[in-house]
Protein backbone atom coordinates (compact mmCIF):
# COMPACT_ATOMS: atom_id res chain seq x y z
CA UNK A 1 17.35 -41.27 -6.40
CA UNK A 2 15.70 -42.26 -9.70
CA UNK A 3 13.26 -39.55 -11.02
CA UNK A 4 10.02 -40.03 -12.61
CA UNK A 5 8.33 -40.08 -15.77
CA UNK A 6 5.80 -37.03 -15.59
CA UNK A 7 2.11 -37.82 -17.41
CA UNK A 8 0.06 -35.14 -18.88
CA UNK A 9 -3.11 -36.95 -19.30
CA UNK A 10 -5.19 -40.35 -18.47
CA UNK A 11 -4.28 -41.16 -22.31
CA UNK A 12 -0.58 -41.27 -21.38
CA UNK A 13 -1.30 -43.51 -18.49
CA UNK A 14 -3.47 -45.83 -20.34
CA UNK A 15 -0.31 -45.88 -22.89
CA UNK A 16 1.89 -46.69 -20.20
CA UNK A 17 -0.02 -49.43 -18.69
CA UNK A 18 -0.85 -51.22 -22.00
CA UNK A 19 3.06 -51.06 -23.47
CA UNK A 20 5.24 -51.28 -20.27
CA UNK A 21 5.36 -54.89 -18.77
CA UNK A 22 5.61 -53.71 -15.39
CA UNK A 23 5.04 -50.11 -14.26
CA UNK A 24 4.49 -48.02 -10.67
CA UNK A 25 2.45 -45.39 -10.72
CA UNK A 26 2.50 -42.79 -8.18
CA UNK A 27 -0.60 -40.41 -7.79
CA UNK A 28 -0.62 -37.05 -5.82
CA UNK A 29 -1.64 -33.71 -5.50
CA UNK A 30 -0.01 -30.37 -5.04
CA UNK A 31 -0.39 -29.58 -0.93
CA UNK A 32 -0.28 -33.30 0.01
CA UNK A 33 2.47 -32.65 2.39
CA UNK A 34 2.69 -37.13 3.06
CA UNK A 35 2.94 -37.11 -0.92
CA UNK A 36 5.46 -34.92 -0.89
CA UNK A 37 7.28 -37.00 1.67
CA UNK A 38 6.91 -39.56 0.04
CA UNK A 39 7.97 -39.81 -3.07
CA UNK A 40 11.69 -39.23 -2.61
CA UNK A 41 11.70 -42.58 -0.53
CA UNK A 42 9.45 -44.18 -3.41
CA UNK A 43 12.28 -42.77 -6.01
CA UNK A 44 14.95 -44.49 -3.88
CA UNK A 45 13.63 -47.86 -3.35
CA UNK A 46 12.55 -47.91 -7.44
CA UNK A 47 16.57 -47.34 -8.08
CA UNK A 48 16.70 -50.61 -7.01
CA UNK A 49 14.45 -51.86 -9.93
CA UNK A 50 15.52 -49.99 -12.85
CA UNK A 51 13.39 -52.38 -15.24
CA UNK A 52 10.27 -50.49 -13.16
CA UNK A 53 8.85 -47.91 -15.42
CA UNK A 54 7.88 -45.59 -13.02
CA UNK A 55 5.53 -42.55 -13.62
CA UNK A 56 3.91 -40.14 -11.68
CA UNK A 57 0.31 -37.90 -12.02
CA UNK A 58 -1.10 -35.01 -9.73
CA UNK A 59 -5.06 -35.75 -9.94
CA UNK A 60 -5.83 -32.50 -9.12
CA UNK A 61 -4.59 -31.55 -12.95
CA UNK A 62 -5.50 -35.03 -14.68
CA UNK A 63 -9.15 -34.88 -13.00
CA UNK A 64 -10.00 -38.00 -14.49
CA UNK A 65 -7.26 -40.48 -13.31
CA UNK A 66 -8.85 -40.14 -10.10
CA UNK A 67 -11.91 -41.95 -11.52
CA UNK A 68 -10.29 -44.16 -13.85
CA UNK A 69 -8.05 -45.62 -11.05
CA UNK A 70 -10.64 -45.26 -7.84
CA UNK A 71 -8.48 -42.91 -6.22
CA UNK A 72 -10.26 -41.48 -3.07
CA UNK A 73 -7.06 -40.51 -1.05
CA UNK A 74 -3.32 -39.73 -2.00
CA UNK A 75 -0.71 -40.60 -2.17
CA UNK A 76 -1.37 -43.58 -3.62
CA UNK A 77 0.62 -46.47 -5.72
CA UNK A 78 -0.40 -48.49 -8.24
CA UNK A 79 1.27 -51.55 -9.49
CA UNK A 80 0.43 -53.06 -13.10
CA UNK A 81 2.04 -55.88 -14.55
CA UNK A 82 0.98 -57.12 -17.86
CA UNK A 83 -1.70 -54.36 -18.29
CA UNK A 84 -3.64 -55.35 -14.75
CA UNK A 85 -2.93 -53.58 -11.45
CA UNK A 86 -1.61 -56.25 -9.08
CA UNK A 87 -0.69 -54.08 -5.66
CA UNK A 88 -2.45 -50.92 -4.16
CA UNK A 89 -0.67 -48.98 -1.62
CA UNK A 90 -2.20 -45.69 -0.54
CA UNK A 91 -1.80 -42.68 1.92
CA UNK A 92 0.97 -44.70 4.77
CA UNK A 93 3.09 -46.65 2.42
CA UNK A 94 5.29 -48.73 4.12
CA UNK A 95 8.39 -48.65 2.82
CA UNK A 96 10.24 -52.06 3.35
CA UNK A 97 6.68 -53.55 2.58
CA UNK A 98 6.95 -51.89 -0.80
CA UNK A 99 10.31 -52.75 -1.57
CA UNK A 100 9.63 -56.49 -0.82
CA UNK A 101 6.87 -57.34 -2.87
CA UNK A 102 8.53 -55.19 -5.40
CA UNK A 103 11.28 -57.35 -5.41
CA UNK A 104 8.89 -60.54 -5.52
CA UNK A 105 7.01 -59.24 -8.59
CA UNK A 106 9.90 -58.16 -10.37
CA UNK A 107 11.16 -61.87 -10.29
CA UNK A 108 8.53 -63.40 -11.06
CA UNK A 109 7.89 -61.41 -14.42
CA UNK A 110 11.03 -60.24 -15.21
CA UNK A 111 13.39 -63.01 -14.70
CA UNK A 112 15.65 -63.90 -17.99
């Protein structure tokens, strides 16, 4: 399993998204018990793509990511490449789905 880069604040996220090429963000709460399900499969299928920042937030104590990314439900997973979010996956994630367009992404931008 691959474990994840904990934020503190929207101003760490914002950081994130504007330096890492390509970055998952996972967004939870405390009792969410499908987030908490969840995000050991997530941490699985991202050892698979370990040029995938990958960072996780509970909106309950960053109030403000929940504005700043639309969040109305968790779990949810947010995709940016290049500083734009280009995949939304929220509350049933499915995992193979995931994992596939994961894979598709990652070769289109990260291909040397």
């Amino acid at each position: 399993m691959r474990p994840t880069i904990e934020l503190t604040s929207l101003q760490e996220a914002e950081a994130a998204i504007e330096r890492d090429t390509i970055l998952l963000l996972y967004l939870s709460k405390e009792n969410c018990s499908v987030c908490h399900s969840l995000l050991p499969k997530v941490q699985e299928v991202m050892a698979a793509f370990p040029r995938i920042h990958f960072y996780h937030a509970d909106v309950e104590q960053i109030k403000e990511m929940a504005g700043r990314f639309s969040i109305f439900t968790v779990p949810v997973l947010l995709l940016f490449v290049e500083g734009k979010e280009m995949l939304r996956e929220a509350r049933f994630v499915r995992i193979n789905d995931l994992e596939e367009k994961l894979d598709k992404i990652s070769t289109m931008y990260l291909a040397e």
